[in-house]
C-alpha atoms as a PDB file:
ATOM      1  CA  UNK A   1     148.274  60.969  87.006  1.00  0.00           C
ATOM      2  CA  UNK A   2     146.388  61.063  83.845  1.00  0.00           C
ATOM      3  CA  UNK A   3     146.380  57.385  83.683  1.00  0.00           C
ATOM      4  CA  UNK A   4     144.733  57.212  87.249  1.00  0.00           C
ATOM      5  CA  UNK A   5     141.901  59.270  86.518  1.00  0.00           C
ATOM      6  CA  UNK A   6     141.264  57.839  83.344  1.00  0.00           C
ATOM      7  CA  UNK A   7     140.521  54.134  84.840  1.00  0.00           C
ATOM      8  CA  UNK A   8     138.414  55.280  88.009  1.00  0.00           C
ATOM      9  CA  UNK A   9     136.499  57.624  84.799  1.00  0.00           C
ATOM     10  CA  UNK A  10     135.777  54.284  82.969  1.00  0.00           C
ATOM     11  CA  UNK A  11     135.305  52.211  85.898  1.00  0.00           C
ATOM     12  CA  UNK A  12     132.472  54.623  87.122  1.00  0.00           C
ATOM     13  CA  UNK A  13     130.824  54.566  83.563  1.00  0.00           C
ATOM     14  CA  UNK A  14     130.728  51.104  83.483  1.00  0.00           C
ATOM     15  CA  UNK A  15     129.644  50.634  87.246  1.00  0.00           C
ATOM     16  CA  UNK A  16     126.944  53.619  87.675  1.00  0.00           C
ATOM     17  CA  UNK A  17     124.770  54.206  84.410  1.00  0.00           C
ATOM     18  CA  UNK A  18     123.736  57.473  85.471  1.00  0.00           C
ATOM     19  CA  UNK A  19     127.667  58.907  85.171  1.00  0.00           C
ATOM     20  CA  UNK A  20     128.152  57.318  81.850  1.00  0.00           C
ATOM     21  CA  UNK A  21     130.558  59.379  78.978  1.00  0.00           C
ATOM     22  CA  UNK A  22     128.348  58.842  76.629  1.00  0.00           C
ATOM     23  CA  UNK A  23     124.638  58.171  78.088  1.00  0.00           C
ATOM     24  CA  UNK A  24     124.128  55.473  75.512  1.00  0.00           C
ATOM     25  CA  UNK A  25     123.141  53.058  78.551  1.00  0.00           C
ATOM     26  CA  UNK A  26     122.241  55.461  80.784  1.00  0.00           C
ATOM     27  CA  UNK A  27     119.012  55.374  82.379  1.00  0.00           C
ATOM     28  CA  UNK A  28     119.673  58.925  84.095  1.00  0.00           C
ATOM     29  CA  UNK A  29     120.982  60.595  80.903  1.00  0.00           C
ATOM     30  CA  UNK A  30     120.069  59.156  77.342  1.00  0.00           C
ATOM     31  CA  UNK A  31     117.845  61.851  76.135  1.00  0.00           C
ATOM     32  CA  UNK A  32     115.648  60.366  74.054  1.00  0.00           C
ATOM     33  CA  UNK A  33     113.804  57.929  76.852  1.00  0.00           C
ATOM     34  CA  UNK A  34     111.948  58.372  79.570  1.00  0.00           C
ATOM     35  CA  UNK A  35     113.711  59.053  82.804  1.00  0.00           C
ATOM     36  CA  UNK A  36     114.389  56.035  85.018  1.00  0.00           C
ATOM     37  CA  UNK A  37     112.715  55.954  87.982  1.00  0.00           C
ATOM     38  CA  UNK A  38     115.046  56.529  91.340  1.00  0.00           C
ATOM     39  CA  UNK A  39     116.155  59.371  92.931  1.00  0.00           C
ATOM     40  CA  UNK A  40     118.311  62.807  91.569  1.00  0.00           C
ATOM     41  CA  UNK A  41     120.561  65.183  93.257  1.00  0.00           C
ATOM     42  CA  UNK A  42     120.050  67.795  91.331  1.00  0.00           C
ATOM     43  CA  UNK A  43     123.025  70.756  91.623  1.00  0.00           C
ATOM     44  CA  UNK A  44     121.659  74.426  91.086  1.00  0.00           C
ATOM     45  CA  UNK A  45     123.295  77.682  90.148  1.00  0.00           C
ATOM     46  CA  UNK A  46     124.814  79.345  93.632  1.00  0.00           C
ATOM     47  CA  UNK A  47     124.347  82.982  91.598  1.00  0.00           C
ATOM     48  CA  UNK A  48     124.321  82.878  87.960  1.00  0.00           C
ATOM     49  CA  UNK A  49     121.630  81.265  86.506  1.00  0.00           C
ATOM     50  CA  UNK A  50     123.808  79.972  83.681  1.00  0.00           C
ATOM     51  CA  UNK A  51     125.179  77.691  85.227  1.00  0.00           C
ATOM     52  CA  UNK A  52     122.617  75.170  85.489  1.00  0.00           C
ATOM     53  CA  UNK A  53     123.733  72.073  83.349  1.00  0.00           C
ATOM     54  CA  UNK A  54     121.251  71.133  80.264  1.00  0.00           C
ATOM     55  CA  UNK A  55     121.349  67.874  81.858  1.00  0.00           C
ATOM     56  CA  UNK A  56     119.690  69.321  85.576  1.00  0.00           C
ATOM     57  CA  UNK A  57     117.028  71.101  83.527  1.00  0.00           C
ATOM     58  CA  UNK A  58     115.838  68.170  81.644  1.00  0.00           C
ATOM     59  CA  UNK A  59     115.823  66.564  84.979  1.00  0.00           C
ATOM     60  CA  UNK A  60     114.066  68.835  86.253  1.00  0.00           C
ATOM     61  CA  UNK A  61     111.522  69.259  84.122  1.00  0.00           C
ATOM     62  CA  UNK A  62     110.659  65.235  83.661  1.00  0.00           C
ATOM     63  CA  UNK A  63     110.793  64.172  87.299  1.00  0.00           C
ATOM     64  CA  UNK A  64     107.424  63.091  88.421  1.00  0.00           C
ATOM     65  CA  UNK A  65     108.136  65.898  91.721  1.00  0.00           C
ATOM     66  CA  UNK A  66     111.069  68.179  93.090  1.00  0.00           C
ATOM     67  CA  UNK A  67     111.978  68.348  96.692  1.00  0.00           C
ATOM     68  CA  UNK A  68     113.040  71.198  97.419  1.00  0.00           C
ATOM     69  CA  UNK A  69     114.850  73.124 100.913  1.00  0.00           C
ATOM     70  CA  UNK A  70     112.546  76.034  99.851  1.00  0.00           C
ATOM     71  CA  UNK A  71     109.734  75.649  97.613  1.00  0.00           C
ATOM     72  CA  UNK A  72     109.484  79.466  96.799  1.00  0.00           C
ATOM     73  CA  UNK A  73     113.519  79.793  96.134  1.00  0.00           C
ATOM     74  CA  UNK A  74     113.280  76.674  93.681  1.00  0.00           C
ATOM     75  CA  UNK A  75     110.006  77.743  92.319  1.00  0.00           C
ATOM     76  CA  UNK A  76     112.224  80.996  91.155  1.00  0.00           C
ATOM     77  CA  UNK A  77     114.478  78.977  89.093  1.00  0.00           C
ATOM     78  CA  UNK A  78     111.847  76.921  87.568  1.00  0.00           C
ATOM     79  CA  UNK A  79     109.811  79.575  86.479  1.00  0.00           C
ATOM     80  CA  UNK A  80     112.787  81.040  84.540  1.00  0.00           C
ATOM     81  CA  UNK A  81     113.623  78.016  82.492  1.00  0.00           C
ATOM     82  CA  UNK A  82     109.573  77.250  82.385  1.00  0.00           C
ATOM     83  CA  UNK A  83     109.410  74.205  83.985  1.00  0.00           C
ATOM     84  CA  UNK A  84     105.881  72.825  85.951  1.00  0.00           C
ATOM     85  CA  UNK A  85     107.158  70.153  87.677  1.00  0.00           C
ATOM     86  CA  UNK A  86     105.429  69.940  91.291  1.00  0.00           C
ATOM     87  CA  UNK A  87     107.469  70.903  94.057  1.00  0.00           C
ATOM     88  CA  UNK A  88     107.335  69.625  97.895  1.00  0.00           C
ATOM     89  CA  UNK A  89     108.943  71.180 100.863  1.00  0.00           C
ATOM     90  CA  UNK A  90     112.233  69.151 101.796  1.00  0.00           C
ATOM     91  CA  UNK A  91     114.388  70.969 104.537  1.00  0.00           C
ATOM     92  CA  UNK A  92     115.915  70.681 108.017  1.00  0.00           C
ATOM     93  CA  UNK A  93     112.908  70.898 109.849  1.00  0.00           C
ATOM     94  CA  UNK A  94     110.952  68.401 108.299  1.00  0.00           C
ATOM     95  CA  UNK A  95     113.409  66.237 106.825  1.00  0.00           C
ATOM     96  CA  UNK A  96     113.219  63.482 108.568  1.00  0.00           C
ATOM     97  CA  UNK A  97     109.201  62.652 108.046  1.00  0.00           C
ATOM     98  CA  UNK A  98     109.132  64.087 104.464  1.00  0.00           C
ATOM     99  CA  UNK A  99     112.310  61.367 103.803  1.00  0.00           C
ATOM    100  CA  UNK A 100     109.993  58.573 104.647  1.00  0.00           C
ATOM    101  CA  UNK A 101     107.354  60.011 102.517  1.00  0.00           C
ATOM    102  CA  UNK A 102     109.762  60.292  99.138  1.00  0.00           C
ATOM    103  CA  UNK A 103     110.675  56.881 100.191  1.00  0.00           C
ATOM    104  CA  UNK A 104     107.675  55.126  99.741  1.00  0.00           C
ATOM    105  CA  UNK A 105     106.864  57.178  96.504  1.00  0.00           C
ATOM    106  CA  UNK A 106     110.653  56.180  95.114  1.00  0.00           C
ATOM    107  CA  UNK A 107     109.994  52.106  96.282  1.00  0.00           C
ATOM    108  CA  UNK A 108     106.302  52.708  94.209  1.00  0.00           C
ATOM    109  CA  UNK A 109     108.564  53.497  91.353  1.00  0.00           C
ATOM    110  CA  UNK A 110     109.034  57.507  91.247  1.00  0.00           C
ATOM    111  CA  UNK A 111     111.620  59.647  89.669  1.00  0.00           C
ATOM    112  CA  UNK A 112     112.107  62.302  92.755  1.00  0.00           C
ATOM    113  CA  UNK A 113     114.603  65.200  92.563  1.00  0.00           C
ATOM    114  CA  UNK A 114     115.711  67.200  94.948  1.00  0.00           C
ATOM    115  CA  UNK A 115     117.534  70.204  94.946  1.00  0.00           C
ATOM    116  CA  UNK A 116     118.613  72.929  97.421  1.00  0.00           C
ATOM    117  CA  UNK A 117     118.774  77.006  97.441  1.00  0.00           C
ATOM    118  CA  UNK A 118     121.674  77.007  95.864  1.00  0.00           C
ATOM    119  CA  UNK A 119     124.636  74.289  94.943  1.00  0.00           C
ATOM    120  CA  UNK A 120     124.741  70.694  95.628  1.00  0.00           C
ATOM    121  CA  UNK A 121     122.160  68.752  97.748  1.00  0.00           C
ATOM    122  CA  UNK A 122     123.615  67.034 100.706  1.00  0.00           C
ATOM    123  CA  UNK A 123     126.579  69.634 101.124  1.00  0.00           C
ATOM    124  CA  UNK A 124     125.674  71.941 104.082  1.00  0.00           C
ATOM    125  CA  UNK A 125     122.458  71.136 102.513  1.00  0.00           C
ATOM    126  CA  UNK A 126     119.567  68.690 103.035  1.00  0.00           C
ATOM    127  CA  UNK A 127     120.081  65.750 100.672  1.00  0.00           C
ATOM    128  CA  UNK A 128     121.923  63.215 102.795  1.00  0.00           C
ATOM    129  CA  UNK A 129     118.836  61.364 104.984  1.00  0.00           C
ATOM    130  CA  UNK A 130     117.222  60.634 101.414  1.00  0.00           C
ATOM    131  CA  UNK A 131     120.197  59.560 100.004  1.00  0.00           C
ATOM    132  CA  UNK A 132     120.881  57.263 102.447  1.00  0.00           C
ATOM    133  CA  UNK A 133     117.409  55.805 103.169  1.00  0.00           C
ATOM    134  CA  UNK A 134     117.053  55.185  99.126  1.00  0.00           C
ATOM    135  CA  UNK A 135     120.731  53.602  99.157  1.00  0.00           C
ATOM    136  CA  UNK A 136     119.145  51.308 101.788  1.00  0.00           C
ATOM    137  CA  UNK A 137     116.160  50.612 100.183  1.00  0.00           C
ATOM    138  CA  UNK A 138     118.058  49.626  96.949  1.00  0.00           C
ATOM    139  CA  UNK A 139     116.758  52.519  94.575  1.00  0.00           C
ATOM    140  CA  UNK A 140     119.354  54.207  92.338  1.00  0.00           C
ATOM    141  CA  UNK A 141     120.904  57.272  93.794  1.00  0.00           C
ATOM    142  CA  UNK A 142     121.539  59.632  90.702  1.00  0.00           C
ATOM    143  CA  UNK A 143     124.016  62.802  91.221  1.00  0.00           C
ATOM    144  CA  UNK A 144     123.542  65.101  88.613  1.00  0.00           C
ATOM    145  CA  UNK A 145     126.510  67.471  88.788  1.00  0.00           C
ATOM    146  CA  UNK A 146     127.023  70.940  89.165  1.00  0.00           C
ATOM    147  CA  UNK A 147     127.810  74.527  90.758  1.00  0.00           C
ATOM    148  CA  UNK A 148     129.045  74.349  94.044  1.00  0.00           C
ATOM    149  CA  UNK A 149     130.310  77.310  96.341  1.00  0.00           C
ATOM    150  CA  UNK A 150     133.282  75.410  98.419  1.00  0.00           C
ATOM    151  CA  UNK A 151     135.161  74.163  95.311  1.00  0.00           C
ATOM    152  CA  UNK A 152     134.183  77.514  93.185  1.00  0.00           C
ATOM    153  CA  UNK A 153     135.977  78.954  96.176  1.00  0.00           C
ATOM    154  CA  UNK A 154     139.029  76.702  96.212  1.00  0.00           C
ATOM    155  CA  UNK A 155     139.913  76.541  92.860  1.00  0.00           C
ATOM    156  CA  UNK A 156     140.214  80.624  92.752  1.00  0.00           C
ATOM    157  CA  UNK A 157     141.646  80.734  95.645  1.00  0.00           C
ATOM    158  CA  UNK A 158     145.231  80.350  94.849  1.00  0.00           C
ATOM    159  CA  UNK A 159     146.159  77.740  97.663  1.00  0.00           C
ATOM    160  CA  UNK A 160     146.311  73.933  97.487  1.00  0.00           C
ATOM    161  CA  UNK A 161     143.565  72.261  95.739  1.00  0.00           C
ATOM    162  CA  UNK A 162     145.560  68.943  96.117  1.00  0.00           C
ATOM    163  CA  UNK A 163     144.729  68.321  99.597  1.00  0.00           C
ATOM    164  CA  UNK A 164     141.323  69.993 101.128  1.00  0.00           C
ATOM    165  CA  UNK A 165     138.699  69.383 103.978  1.00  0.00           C
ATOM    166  CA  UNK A 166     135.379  70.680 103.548  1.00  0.00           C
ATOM    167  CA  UNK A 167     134.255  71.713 107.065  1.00  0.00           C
ATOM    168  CA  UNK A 168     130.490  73.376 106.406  1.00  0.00           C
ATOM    169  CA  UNK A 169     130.037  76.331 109.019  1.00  0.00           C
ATOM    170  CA  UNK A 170     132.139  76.489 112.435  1.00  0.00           C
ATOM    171  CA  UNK A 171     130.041  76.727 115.615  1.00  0.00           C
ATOM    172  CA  UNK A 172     128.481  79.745 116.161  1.00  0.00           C
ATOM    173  CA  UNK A 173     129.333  80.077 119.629  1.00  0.00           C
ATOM    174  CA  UNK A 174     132.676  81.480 120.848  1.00  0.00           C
ATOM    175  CA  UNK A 175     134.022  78.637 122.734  1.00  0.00           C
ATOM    176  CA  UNK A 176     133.281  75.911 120.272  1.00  0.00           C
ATOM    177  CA  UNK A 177     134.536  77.534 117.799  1.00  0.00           C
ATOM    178  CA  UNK A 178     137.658  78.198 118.788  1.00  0.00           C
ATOM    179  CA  UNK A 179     137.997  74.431 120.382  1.00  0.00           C
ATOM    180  CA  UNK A 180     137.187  73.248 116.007  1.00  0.00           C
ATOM    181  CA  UNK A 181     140.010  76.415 115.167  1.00  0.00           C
ATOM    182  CA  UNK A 182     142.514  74.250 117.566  1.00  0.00           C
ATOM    183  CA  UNK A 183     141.969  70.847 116.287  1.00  0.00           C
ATOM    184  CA  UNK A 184     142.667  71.817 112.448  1.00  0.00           C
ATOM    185  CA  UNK A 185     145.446  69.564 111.109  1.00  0.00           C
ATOM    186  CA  UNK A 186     148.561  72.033 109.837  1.00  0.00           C
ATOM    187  CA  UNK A 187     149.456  69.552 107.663  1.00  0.00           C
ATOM    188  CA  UNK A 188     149.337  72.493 104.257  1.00  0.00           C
ATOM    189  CA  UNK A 189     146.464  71.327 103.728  1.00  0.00           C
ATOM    190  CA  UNK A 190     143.492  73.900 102.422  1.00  0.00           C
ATOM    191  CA  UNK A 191     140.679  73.800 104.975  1.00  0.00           C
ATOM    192  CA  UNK A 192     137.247  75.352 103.613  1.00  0.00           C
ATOM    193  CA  UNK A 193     134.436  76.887 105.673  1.00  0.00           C
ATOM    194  CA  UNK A 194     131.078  78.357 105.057  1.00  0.00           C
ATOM    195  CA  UNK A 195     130.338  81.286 107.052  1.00  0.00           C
ATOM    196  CA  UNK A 196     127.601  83.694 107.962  1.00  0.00           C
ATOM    197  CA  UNK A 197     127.907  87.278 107.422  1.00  0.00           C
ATOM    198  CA  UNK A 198     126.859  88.545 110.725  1.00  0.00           C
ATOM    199  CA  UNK A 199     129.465  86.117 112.415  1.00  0.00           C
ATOM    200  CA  UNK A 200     132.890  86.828 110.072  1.00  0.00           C
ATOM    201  CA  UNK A 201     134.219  89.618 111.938  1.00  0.00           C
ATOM    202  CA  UNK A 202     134.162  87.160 115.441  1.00  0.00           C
ATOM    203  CA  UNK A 203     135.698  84.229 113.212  1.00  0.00           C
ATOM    204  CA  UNK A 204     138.454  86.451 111.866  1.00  0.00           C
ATOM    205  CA  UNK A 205     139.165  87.508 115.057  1.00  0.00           C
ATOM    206  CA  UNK A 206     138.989  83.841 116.591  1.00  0.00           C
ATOM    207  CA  UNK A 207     141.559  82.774 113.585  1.00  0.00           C
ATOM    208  CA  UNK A 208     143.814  85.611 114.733  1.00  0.00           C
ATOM    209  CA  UNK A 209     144.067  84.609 117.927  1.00  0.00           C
ATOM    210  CA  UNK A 210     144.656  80.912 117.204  1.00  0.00           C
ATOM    211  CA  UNK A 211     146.970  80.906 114.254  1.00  0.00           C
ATOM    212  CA  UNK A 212     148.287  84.940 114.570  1.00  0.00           C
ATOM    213  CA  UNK A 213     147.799  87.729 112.425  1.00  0.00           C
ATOM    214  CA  UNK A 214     150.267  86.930 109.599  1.00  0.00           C
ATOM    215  CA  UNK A 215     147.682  83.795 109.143  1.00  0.00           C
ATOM    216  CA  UNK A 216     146.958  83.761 105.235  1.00  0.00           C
ATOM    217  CA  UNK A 217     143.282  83.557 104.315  1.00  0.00           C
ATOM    218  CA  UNK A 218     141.213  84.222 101.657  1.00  0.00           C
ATOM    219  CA  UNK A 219     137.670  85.090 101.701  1.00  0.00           C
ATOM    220  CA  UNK A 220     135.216  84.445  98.854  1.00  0.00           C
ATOM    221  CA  UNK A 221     132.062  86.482  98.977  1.00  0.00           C
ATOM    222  CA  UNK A 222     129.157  86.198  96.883  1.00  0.00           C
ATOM    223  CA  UNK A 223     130.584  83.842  94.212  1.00  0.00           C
ATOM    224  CA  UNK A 224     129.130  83.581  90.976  1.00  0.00           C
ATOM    225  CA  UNK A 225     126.916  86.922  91.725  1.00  0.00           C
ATOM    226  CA  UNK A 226     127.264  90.643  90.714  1.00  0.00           C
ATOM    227  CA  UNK A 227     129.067  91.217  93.461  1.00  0.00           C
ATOM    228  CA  UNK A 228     131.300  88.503  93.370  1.00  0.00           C
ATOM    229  CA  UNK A 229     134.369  89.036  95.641  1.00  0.00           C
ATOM    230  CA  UNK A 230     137.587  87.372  96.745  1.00  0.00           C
ATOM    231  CA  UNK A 231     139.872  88.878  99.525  1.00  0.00           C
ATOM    232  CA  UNK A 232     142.871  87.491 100.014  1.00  0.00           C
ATOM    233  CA  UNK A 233     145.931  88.394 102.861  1.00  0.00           C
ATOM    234  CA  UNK A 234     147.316  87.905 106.111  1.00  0.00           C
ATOM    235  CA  UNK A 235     143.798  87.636 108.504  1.00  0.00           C
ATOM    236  CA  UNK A 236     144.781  90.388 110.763  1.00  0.00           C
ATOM    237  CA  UNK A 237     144.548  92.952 107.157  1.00  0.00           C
ATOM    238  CA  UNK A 238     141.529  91.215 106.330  1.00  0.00           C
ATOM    239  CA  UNK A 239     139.662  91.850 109.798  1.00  0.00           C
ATOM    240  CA  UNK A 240     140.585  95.593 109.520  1.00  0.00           C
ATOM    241  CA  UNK A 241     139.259  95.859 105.791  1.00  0.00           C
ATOM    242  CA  UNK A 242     135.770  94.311 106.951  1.00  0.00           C
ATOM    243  CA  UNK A 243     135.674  96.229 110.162  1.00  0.00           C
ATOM    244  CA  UNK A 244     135.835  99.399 108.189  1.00  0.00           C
ATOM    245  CA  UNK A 245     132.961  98.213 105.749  1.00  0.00           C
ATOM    246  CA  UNK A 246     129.442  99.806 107.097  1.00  0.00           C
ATOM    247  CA  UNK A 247     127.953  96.053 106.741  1.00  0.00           C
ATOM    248  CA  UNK A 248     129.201  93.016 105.357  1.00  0.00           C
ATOM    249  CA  UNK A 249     126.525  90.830 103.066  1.00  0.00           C
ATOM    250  CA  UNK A 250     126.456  87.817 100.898  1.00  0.00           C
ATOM    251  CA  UNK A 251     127.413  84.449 101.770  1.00  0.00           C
ATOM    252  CA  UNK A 252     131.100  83.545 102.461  1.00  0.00           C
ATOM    253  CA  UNK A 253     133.352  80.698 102.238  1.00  0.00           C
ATOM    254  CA  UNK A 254     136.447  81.067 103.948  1.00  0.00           C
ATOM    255  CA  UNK A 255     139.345  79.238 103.464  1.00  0.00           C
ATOM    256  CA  UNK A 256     143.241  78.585 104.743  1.00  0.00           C
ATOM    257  CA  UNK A 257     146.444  76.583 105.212  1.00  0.00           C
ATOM    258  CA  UNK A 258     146.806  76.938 109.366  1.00  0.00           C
ATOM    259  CA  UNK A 259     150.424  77.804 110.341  1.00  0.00           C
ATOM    260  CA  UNK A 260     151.121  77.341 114.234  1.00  0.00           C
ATOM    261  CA  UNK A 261     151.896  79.798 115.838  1.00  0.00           C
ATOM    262  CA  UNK A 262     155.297  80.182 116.454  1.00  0.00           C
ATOM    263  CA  UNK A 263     155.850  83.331 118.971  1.00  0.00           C
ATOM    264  CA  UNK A 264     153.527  81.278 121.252  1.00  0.00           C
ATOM    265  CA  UNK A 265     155.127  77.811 120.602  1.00  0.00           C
ATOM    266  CA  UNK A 266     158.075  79.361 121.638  1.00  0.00           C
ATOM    267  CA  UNK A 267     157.045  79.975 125.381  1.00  0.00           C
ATOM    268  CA  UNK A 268     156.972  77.552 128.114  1.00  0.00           C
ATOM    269  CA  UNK A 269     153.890  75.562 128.446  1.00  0.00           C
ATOM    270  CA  UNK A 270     150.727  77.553 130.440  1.00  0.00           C
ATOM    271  CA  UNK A 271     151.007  75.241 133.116  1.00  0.00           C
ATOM    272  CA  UNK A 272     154.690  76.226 133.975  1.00  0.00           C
ATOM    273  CA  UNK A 273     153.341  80.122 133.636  1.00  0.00           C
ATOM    274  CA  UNK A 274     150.558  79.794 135.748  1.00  0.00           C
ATOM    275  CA  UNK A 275     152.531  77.451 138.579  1.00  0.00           C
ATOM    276  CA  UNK A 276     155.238  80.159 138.549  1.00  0.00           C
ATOM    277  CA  UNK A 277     152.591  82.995 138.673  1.00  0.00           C
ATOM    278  CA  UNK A 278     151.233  81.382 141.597  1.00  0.00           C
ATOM    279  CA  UNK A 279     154.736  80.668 143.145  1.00  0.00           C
ATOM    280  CA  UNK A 280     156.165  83.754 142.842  1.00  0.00           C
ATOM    281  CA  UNK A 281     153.608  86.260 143.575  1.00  0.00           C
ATOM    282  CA  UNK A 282     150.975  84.110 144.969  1.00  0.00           C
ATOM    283  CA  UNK A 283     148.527  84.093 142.501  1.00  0.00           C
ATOM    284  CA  UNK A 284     145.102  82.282 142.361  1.00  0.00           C
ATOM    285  CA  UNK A 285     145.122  80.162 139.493  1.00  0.00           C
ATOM    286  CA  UNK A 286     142.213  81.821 138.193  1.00  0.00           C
ATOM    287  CA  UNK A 287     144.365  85.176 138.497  1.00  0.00           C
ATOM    288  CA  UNK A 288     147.248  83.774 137.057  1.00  0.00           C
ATOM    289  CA  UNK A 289     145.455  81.999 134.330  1.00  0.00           C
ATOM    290  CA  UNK A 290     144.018  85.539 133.425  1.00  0.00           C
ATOM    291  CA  UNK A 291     147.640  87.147 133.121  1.00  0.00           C
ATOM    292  CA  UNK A 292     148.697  84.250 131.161  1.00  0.00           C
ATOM    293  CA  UNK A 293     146.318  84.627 128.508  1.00  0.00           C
ATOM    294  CA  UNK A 294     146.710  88.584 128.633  1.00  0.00           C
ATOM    295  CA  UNK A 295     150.479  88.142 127.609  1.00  0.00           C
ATOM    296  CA  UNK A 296     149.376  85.955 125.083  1.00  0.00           C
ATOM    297  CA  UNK A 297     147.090  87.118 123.036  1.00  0.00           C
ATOM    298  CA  UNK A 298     144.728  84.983 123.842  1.00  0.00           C
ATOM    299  CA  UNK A 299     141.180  84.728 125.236  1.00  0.00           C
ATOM    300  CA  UNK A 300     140.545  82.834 128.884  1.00  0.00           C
ATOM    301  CA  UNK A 301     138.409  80.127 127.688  1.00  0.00           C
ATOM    302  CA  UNK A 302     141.408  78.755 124.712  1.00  0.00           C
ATOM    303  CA  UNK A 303     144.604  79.348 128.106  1.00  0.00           C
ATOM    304  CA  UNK A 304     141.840  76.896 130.104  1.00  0.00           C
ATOM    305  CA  UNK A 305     141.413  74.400 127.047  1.00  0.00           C
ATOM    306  CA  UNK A 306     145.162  74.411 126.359  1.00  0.00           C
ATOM    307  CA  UNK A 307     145.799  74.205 130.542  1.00  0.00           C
ATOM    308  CA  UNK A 308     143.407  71.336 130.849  1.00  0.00           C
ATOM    309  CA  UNK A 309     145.426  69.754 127.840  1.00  0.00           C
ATOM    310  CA  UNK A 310     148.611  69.883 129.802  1.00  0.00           C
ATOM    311  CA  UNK A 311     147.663  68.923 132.326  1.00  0.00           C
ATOM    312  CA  UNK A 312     145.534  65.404 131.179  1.00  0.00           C
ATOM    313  CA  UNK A 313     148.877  64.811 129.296  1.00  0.00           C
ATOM    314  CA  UNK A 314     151.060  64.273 132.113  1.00  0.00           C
ATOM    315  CA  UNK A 315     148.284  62.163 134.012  1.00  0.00           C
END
């Protein structure tokens, strides 16, 4: 819908100075001004230093101070395109007092920028408490485009860009992990995840047993970098080609359509199975429960979940 995109393009020019086509009012991006005071999300290179946008560095280098999740990361970057523009410590553990102190700098009429590692502020990222607390106080909220590892991902990926959900990371631990696998919508859409390396192998496995191991994934691993990677196949081939690497490194965003799982749709609900098990050869629940899961495929803890589901449906 060319026409579509073409009005809400216009209509943000006109609405939001700082995203104007041609900067000619813009007090975020006419180049021969000063910069307007207010606040910047500034989007850094996730690998490759080229892609910083000439806009970001001049951003960069005429805000009055960055913010920054790590000050020794950022000071990297700045040193390589030469800019001296103080930096100040703005991360998850001390985001919350160091947003009240940008604040009253921004109300006192300071141009503030803040930037992450790597990719877009406020994604998986701090970014969002200042954003919100300067959208609050009425001070202009600038984003200043750029790289960004979940839609580098997606758009290589080969599956539907159409319809997406960014999810960050899934919970590291086991059991609420597998509870966020369950609740995905299998509605084709793409869902996209950030993941550690040091917890893929578990997630792979937790996929597997959720969706099966004809589940198609891909797996994009240190985008934009020398080692830049993308793995893409059923999850159960993917598993075994990690499992056989000595280590797995880099960051990772995974992403997939889910499929349910048909062989398992198939059978009778776990409450029938266990209440027969228990019937029939006078199983414990508990015991029963176990075999259940067993035939399944599937750990314990998700035949409890999907027990306890049955059974709160019919109550």
């Amino acid at each position: 819908m060319p026409g579509a995109v073409c009005v809400c393009r216009n209509s943000a020019a006109r609405t939001n100075p700082a995203m104007s086509a041609s900067d000619e009012q813009s007090p975020a991006g006419k180049h021969d001004q000063p910069l307007a005071p207010g606040l910047y999300l500034v989007a850094t290179p996730i690998g490759n230093l080229e892609d910083i946008t000439l806009r970001a560095l001049r951003v960069l280098r005429s805000a009055d101070r960055i913010a920054c999740e790590d000050t020794r990361q950022t000071q990297k970057l700045l040193n390589h395109f030469g800019i001296s523009t103080p930096t100040v410590s703005y991360h998850l553990h001390n985001e919350g007092p160091r947003a009240e102190e940008l604040l009253a700098q921004l109300k006192g009429g300071a141009r503030i920028a803040v930037v992450s590692d790597a990719g877009t502020p406020g994604i998986a990222d701090p970014g969002h408490e200042i954003a919100t607390a300067s959208i609050a106080a009425g001070i202009p909220v600038f984003p200043i485009p750029g790289a960004n590892a979940a839609i580098s991902a997606l758009i290589a990926s080969g599956l539907d860009a159409e319809s997406f959900t960014f999810h960050g990371f899934l919970p590291a631990k086991e059991g609420q992990r597998k509870t966020a696998l369950e609740a995905l919508s299998r509605d084709n859409a793409t869902h996209i995840f950030y993941e550690a390396p040091h917890r893929i192998l578990e997630t792979l496995a937790d996929i597997e047993s959720t969706f099966g191991p004809t589940q198609a994934i891909v797996i994009a691993r240190e985008l934009t970098k020398l080692h830049e990677e993308f793995l893409r196949g059923t999850v159960a081939d993917l598993h075994t080609q990690l499992v056989a690497r000595p280590v797995v490194r880099g960051e990772i965003v995974l992403l997939f359509s889910p499929i349910a799982n048909e062989a398992i749709r198939a059978q009778k609900s776990i409450a029938a199975e266990v209440a027969a098990l228990m019937q029939s050869e006078n199983f414990s629940e508990k015991d029963a429960l176990k075999r259940v899961a067993r035939e399944r495929g599937i750990g314990k803890s998700e035949a409890y979940r999907e027990l306890q589901r049955e059974q709160n449906r019919k109550r």
